[in-house]
Protein backbone atom coordinates (compact mmCIF):
# COMPACT_ATOMS: atom_id res chain seq x y z
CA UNK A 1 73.25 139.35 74.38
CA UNK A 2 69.53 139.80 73.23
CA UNK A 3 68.36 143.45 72.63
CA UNK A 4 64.77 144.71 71.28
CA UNK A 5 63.15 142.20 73.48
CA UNK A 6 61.04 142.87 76.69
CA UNK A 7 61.29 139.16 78.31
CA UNK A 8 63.02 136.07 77.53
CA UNK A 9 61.84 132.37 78.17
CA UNK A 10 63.97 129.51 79.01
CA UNK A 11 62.43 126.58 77.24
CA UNK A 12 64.28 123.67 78.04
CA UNK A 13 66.04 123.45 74.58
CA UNK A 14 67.04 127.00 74.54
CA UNK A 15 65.81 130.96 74.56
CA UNK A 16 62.86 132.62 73.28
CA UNK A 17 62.38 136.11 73.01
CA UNK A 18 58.80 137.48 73.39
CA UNK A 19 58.38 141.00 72.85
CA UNK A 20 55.27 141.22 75.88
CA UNK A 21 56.07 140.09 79.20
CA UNK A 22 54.20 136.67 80.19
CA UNK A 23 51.22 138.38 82.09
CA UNK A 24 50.53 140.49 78.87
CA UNK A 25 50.67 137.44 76.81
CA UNK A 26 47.61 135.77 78.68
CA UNK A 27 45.78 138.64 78.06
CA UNK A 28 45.91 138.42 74.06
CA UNK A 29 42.40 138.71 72.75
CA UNK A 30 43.26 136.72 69.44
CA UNK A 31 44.74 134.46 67.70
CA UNK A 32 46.17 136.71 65.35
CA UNK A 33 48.08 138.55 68.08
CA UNK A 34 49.22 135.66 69.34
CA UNK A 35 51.60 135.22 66.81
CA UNK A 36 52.74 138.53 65.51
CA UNK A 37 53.15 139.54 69.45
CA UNK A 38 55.80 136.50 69.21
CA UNK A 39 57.39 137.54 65.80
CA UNK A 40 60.96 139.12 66.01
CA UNK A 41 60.57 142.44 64.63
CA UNK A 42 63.78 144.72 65.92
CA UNK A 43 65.16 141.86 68.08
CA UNK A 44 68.83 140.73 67.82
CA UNK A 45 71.85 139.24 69.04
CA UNK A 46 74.79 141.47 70.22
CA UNK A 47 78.01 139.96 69.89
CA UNK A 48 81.70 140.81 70.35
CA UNK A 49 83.84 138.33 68.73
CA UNK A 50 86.55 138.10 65.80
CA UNK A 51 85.24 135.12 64.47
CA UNK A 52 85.23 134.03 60.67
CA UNK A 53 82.16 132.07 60.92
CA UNK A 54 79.08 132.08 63.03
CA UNK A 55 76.57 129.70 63.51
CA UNK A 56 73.00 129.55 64.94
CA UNK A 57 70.88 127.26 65.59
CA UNK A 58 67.22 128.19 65.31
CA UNK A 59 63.31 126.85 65.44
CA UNK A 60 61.25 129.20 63.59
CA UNK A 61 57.63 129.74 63.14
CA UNK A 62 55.90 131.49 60.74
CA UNK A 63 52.14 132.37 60.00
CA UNK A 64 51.18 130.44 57.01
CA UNK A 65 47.85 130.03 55.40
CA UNK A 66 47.77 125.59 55.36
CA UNK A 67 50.16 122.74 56.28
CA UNK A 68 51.37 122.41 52.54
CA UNK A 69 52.21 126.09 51.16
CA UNK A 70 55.75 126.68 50.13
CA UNK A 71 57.40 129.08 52.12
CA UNK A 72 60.48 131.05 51.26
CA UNK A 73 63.41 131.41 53.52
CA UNK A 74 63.90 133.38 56.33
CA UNK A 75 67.11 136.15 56.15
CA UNK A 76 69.22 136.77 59.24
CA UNK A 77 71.02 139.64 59.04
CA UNK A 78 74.80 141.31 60.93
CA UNK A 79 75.17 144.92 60.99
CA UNK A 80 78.50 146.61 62.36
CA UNK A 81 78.43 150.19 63.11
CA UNK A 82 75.04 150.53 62.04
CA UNK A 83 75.67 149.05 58.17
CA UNK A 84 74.73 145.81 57.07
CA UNK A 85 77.94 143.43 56.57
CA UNK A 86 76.20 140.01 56.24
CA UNK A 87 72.84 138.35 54.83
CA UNK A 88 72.33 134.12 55.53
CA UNK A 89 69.27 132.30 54.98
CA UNK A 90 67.84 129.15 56.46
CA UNK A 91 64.39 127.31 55.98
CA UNK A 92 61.05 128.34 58.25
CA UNK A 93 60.61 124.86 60.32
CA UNK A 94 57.05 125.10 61.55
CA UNK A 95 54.18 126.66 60.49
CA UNK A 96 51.08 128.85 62.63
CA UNK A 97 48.35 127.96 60.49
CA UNK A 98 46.07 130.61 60.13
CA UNK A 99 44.03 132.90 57.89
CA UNK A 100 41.18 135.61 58.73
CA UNK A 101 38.68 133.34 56.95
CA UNK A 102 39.72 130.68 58.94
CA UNK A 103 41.32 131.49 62.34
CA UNK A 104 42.77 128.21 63.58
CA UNK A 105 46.12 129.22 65.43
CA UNK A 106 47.15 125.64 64.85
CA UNK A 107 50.71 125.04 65.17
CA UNK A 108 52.19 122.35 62.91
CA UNK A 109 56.34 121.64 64.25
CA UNK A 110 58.75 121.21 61.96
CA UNK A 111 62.24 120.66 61.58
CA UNK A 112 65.34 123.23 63.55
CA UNK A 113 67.43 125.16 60.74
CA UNK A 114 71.16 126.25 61.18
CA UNK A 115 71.99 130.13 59.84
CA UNK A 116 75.65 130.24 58.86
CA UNK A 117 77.45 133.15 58.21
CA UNK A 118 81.28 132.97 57.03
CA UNK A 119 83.74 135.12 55.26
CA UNK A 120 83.89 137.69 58.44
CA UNK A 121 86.97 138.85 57.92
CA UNK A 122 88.69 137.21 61.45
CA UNK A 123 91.03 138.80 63.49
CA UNK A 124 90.69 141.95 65.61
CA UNK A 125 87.33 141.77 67.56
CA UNK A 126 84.15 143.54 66.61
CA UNK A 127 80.74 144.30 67.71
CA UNK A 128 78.06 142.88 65.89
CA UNK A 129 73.97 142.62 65.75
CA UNK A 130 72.99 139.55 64.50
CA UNK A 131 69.24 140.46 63.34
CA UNK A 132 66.52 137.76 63.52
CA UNK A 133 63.66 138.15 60.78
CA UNK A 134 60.78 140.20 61.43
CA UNK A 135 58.12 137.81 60.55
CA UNK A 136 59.66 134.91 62.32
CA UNK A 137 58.69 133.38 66.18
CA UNK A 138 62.33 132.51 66.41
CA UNK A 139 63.64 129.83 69.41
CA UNK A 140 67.37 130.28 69.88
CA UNK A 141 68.34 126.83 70.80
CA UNK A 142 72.89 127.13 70.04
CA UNK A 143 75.51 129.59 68.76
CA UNK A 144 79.12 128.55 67.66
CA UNK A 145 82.12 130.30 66.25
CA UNK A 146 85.73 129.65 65.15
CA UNK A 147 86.27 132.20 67.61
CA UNK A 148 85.35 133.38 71.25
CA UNK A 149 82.10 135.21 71.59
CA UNK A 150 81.21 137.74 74.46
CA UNK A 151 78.15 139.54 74.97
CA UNK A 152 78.77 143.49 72.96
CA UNK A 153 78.36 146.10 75.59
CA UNK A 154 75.84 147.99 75.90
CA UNK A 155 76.05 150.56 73.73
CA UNK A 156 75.59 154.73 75.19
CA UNK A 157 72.52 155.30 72.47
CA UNK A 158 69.42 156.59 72.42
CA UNK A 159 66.67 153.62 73.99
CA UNK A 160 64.09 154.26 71.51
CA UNK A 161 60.77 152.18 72.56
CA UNK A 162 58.12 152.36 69.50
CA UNK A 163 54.61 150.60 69.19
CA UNK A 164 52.38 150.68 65.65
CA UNK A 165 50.96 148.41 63.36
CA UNK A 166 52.24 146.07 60.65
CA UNK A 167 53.41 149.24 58.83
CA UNK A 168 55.73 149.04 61.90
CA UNK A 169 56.38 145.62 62.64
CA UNK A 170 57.48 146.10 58.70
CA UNK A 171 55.20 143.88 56.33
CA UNK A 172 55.89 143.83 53.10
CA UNK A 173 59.84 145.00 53.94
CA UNK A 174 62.68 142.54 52.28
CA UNK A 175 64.37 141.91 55.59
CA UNK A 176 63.88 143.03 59.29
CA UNK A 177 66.80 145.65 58.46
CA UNK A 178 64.48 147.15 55.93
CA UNK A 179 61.54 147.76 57.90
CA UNK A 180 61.47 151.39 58.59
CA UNK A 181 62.12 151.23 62.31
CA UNK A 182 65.18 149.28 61.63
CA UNK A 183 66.34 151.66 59.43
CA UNK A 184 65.92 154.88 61.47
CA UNK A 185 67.71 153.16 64.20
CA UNK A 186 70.37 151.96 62.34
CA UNK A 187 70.53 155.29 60.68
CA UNK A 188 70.74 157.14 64.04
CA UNK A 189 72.68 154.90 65.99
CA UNK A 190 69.53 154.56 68.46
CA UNK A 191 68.89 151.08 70.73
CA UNK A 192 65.41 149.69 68.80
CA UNK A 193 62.72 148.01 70.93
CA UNK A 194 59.94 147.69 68.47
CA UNK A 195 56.87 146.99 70.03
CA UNK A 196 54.93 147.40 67.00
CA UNK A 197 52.09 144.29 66.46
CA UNK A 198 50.85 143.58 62.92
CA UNK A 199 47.00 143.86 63.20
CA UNK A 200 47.16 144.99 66.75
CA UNK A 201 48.13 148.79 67.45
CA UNK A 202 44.64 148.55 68.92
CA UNK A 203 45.66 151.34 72.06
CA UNK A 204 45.30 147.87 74.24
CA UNK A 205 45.93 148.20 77.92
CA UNK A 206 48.14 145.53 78.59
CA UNK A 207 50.52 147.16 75.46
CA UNK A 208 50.37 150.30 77.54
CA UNK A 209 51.91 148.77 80.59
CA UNK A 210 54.48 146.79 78.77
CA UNK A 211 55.76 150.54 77.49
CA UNK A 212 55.55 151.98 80.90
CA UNK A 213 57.78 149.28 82.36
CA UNK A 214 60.38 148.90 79.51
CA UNK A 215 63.39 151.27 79.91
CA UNK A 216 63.28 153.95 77.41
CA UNK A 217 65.06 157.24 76.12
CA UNK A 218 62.60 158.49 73.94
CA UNK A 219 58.82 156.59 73.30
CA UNK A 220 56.96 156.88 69.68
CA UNK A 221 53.56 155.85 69.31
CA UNK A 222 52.28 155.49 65.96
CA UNK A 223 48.28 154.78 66.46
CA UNK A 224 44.90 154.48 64.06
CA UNK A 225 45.28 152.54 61.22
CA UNK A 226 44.12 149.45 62.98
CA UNK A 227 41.42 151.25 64.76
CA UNK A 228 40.32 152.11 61.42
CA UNK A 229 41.19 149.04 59.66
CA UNK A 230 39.22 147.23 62.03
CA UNK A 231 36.56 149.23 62.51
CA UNK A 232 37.02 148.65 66.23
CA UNK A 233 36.00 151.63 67.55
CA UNK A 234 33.79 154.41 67.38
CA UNK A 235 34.73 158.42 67.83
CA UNK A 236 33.33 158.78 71.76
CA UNK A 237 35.97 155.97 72.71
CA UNK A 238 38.52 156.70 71.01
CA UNK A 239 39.32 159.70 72.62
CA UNK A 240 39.79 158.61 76.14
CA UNK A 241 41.36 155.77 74.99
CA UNK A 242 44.04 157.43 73.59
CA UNK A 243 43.93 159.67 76.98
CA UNK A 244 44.22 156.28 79.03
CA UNK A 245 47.12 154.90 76.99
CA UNK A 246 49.12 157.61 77.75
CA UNK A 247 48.69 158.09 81.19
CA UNK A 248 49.48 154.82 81.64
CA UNK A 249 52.73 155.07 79.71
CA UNK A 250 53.72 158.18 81.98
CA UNK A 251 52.93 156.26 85.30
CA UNK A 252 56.69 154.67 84.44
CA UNK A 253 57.88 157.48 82.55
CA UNK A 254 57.15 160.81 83.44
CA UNK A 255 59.84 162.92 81.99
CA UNK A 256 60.86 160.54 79.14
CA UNK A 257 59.86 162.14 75.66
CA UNK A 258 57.10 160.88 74.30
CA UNK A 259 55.69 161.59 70.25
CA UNK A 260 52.28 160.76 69.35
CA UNK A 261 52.14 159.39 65.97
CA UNK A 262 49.36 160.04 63.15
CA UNK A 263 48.61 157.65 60.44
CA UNK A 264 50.56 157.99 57.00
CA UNK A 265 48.55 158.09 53.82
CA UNK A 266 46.08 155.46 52.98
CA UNK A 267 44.06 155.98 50.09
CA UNK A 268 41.21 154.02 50.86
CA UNK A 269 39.75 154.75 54.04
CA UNK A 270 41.44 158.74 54.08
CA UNK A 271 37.58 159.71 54.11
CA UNK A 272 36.07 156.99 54.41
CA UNK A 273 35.69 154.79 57.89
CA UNK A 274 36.57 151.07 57.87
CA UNK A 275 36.52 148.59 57.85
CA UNK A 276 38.52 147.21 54.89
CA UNK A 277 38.05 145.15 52.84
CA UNK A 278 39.85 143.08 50.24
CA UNK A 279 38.62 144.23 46.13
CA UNK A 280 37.61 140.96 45.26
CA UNK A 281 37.35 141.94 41.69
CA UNK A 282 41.08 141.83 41.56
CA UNK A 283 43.80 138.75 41.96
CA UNK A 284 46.08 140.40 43.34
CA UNK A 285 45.86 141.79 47.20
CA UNK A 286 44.19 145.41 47.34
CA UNK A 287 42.62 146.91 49.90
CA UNK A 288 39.27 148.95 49.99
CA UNK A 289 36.73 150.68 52.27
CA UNK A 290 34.15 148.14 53.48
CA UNK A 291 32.68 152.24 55.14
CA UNK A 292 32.03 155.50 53.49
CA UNK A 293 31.80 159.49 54.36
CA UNK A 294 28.58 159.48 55.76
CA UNK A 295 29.65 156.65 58.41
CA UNK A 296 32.04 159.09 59.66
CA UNK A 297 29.52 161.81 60.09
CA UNK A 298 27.94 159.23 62.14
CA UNK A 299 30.44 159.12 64.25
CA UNK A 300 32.71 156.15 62.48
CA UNK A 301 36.59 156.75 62.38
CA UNK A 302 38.58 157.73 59.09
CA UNK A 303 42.02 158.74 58.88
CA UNK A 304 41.27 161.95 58.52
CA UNK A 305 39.43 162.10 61.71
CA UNK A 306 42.59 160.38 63.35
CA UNK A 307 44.75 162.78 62.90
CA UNK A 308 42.64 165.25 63.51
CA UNK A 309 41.87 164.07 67.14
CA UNK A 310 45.46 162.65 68.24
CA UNK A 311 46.81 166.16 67.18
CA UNK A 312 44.12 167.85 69.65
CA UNK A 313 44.53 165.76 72.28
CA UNK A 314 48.05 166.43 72.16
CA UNK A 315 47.88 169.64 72.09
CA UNK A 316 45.42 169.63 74.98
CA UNK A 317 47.41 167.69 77.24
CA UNK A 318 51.09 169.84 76.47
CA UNK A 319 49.78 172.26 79.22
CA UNK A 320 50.74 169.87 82.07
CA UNK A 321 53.08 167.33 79.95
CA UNK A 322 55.49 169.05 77.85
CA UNK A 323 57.21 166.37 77.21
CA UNK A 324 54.79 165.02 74.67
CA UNK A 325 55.05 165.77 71.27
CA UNK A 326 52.72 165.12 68.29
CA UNK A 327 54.37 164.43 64.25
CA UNK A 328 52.06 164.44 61.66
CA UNK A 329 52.36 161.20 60.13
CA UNK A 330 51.46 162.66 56.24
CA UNK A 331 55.42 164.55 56.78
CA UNK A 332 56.58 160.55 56.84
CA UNK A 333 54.36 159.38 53.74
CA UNK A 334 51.92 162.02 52.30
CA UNK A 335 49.75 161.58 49.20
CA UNK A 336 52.31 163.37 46.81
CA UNK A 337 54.92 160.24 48.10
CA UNK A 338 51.72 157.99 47.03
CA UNK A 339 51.26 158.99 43.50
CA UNK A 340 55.65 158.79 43.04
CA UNK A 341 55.80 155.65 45.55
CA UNK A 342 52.31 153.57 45.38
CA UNK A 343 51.99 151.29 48.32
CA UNK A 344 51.31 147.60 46.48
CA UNK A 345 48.65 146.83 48.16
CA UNK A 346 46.95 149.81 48.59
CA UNK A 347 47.79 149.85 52.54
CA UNK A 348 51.32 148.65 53.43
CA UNK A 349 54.37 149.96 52.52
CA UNK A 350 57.00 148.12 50.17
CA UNK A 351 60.42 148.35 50.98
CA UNK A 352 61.09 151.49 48.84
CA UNK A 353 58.48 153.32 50.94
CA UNK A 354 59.84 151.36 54.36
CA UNK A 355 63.26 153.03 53.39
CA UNK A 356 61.82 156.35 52.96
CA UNK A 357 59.61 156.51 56.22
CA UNK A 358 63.07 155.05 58.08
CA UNK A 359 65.07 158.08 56.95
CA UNK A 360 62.58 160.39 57.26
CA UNK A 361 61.76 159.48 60.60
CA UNK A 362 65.58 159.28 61.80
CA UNK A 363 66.24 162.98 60.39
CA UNK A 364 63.30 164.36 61.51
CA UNK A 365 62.36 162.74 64.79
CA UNK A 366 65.06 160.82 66.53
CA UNK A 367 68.02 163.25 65.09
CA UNK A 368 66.20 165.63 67.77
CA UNK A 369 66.45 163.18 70.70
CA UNK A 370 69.83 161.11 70.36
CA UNK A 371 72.83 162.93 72.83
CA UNK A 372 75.40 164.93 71.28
């Protein structure tokens, strides 16, 4: 009944989804990670039922910056068919405290939450995803309907495995249906396991192996932002590093399609290397670059140098792999969608520009990959 995940825990009160396997999650080099690896981005229920009311019983966890701050609700969403028939809310119970100034990773519990939907329209049996929220650690503890409820079948779609970066995992998005790898799938009828980690598309070994051993149709792998972000690593490594990822990957796949992903536009650090940096002249979020041009003649990453490399190596490598592909991630969100669409904080897309990289990406990429 749970799709989009890669592993799911038994916990004594009921199921967890993780989106890395248990060996992968000891291997977490922060505490950032540590939640946003356990965040539900692209992972639902699949039910068959004809019931006029669902109910689910949930304990969620969100990142939150102290004990005290208001949160507002999380949104649990059923789609039918690929169109979105049904929004409920509940509360967030507990809390990961945690901030970059202050890195605790503290947890502090709080109380379960029940997500009711009703008004479904009972009677002949349909297929559902029930769609947890994106920036949620969500325990599944009970379901109940006014009907029976079956597992949905598997569906004969397109398994479309994708890793990025929050852009990805879908910050700043409404809802998890509204982040833009939600949206293509939904848009092309493709199975979604989004293995995308805010903060942490950081070409990471142990997120290589997870994609090589997770059953896919088709693999996308939208990489630098973070690198750059982050400041985390020079030219010379990049390079083999994004060689190493992707042998890796084809260990367990190698005839599956793969597309190497560039960066979409980012005003700050196009030029300029990383890190970033937050303007603290303004009130308001906005990022900057902490780096400038001549750090990347010193060898310092910028976007620009990103794409640049991914779409050689790529194009190296497609004389013995020609299943790998490369998409220029400017055809997604280029500076002309910029000055029409600004991104609110200068970095991550709102949901107009989520939308717009979700179609985009279903027309353009997995239109070409999905059967028939």
């Amino acid at each position: 009944m749970i799709r989009g995940a890669v592993a799911v825990e038994e916990t004594g009160r009921g199921l967890l989804p993780h989106r890395l396997p248990p060996w992968a999650r000891r291997q977490i080099p922060d505490r950032f990670m540590v939640q946003t690896s356990a965040e539900s981005a692209g992972v639902r229920l699949a039910l068959r039922t004809a019931a006029d009311v669902i109910e689910l019983d949930v304990q969620a966890r969100r990142i939150a910056a102290d004990a005290e701050a208001p949160m507002p609700p999380s949104a649990y969403e059923l789609t039918e068919a690929g169109r979105l028939v049904a929004t409920a809310s509940a509360p967030v119970g507990s809390r990961y405290v945690f901030t970059f100034e202050r890195p605790e990773g503290r947890i502090e519990p709080g109380p379960d939450a029940t997500v009711r939907f009703t008004g479904l329209a009972a009677g002949a049996e349909r297929d559902l995803e029930l769609w947890l929220p994106y920036h949620d650690a969500v325990e599944l503890l009970e379901l109940r309907a006014d009907a029976p409820v079956a597992a949905a079948p598997e569906p004969a779609a397109l398994r479309w495995v994708h890793h990025g970066s929050s852009i990805s995992h879908g910050y700043r998005a409404a809802t998890t249906t509204g982040t833009w790898p939600a949206v293509a799938a939904l848009r092309a009828g493709a199975h979604l396991t989004n293995l995308a980690f805010s903060g942490n598309a950081m070409l990471d070994p142990f997120t290589a192996r997870t994609i090589r051993d997770t059953p896919a149709d088709l693999i996308t792998l939208k990489t630098g932002v973070n690198i750059v972000c982050g400041d985390a690593m020079r030219l010379r490594a990049f390079r083999p590093a994004v060689d190493g990822f992707l042998d890796t990957i084809r260990e367990g796949h190698p005839d599956t399609p793969i597309v190497v992903v560039s960066p979409i536009w980012c005003a700050p650090i196009e030029a300029s290397a990383g890190p970033t940096a937050q303007d603290p002249d303004r009130d308001e979020e906005w990022t900057v670059a902490a780096g400038t041009e001549a750090d990347v003649l010193a060898g310092k990453l910028s976007l620009q140098v990103v794409r640049a490399e991914l779409a050689a190596i790529v194009d190296r490598r497609q004389d013995d792999d020609h299943r790998l592909h490369h998409l220029d991630g400017l055809s997604l969100y280029g500076e002309r969608d910029a000055a029409a669409m600004p991104l609110p904080d200068n970095l991550h897309p709102g949901p107009d520009v989520q939308r717009l990289i979700g179609e985009r990406f279903a027309d353009r990429v997995l239109s070409q990959f999905t059967p028939g």
